[in-house]
Protein backbone atom coordinates (compact mmCIF):
# COMPACT_ATOMS: atom_id res chain seq x y z
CA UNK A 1 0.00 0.00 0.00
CA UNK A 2 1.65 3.38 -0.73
CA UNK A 3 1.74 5.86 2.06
CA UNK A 4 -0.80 8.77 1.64
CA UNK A 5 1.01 12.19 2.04
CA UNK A 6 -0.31 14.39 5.06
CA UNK A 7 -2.52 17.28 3.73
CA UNK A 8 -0.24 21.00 3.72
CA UNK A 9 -1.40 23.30 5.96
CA UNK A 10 -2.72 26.30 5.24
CA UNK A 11 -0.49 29.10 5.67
CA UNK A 12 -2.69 32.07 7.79
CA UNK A 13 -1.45 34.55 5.44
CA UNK A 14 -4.18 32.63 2.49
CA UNK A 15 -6.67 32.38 5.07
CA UNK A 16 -6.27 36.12 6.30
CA UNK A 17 -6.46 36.80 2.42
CA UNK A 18 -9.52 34.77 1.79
CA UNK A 19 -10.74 35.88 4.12
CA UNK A 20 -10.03 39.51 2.85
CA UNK A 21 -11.66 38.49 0.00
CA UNK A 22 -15.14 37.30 1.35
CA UNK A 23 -15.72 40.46 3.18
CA UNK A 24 -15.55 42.42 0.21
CA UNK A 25 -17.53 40.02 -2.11
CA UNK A 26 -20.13 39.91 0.63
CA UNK A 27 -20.43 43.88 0.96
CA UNK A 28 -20.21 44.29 -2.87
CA UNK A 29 -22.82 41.30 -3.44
CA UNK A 30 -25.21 43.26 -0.19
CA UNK A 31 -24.75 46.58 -1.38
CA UNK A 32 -25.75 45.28 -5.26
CA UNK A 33 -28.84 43.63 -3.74
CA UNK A 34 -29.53 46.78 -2.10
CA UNK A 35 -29.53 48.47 -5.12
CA UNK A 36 -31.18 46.54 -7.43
CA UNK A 37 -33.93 46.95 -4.88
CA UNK A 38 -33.68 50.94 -4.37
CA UNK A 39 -33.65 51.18 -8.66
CA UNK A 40 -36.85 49.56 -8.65
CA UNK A 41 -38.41 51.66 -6.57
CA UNK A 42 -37.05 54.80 -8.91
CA UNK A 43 -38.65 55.59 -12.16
CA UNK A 44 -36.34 54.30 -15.10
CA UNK A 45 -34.57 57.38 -16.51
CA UNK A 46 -34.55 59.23 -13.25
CA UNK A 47 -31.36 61.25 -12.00
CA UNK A 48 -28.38 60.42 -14.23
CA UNK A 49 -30.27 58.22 -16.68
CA UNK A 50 -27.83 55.21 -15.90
CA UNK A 51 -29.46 52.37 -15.71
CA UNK A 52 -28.74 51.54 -11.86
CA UNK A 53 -30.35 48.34 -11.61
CA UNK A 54 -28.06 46.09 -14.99
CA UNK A 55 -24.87 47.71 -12.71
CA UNK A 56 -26.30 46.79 -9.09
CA UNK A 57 -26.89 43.24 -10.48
CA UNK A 58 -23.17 43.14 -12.13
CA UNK A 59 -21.92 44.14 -8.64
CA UNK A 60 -24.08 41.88 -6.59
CA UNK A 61 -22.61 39.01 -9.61
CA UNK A 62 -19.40 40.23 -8.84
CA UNK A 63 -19.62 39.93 -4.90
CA UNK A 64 -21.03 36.46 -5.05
CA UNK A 65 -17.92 35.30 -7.63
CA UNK A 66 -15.52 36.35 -5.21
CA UNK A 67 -17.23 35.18 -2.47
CA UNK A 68 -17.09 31.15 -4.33
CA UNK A 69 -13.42 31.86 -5.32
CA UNK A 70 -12.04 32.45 -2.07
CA UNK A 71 -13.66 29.66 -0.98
CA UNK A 72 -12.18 27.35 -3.85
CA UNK A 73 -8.54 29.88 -3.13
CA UNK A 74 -8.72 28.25 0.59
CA UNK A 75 -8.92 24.96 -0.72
CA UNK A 76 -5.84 25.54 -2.23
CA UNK A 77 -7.07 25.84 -6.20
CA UNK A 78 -4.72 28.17 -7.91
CA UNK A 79 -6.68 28.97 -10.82
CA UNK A 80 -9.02 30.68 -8.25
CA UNK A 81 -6.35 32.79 -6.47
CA UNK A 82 -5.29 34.28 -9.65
CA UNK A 83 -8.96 34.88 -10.99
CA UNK A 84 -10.32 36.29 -7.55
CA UNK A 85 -7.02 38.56 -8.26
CA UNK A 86 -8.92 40.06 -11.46
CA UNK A 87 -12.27 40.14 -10.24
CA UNK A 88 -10.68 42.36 -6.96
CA UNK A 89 -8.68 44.65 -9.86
CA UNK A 90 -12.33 44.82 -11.52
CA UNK A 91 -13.71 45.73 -8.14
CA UNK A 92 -12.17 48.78 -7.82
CA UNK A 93 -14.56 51.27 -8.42
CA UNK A 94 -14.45 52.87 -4.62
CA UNK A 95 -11.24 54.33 -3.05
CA UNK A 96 -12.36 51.83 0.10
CA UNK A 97 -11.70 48.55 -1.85
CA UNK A 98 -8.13 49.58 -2.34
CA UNK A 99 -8.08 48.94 1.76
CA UNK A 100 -9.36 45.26 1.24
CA UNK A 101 -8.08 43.95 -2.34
CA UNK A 102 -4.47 45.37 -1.90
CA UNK A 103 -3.74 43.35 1.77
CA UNK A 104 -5.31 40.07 0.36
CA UNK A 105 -3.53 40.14 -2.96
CA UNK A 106 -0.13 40.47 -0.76
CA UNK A 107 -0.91 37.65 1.40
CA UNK A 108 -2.01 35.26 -1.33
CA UNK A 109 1.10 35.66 -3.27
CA UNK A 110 3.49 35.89 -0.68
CA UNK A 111 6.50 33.17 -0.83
CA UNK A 112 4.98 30.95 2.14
CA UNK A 113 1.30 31.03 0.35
CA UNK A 114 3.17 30.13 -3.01
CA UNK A 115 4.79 27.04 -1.19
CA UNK A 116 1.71 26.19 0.27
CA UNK A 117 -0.23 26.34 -3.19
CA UNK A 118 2.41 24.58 -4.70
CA UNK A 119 2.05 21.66 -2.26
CA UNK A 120 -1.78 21.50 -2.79
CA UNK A 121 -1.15 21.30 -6.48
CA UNK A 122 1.24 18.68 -6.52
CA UNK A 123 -1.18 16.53 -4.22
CA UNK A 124 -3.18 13.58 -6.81
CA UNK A 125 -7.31 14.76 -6.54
């Protein structure tokens, strides 16, 4: 019988960052709910003639996407770590986000995280 390897453990600096991460997808997926709701209550057309509600979705999407990829990012998938990376470069629409995306970006890619993603990779699924 061949010997299973132990499971890596996850470095805190990818949890902190995940972490990171679902705060901001759950206040950008909130504050697009809240949104969408307010822009039906408004006439269509009214104020800048933007139509509020197709963004609010997009940002509610957007929230929710990050939200599932730092999920998948804690379980140690790469491919999710580098595309919560561009959603959190999309998300930065607000001066604020700069205060979550820019700490969890660090973390993620810092050398003990890469190790630690490395190891995950390398493990047979």
């Amino acid at each position: 019988m061949s010997e299973q390897q132990p499971e890596p453990v996850r470095p805190a600096q990818v949890t902190a960052a995940s972490v990171l991460w679902i705060v901001l997808g759950v206040v950008l997926a909130l504050g697009g709910i809240g949104e969408v709701g307010m822009s039906l209550s408004t006439p269509y057309g009214a104020g800048s003639g933007v139509p509020m509600g197709a963004f609010a979705a997009g940002l509610a999407a957007l929230g929710v996407a990050m939200v599932v990829l730092a999920v998948l990012m804690r379980r140690g998938r790469n491919g999710a770590r580098i595309a919560v990376t561009v959603l959190g470069g999309c998300a930065l629409l607000g001066c604020w986000t700069i205060l979550l995306v820019a700490p969890a970006v660090v973390l993620q890619f810092l050398p003990v995280s890469n190790a630690w993603f490395d190891a995950v990779g390398a493990r047979p699924r």
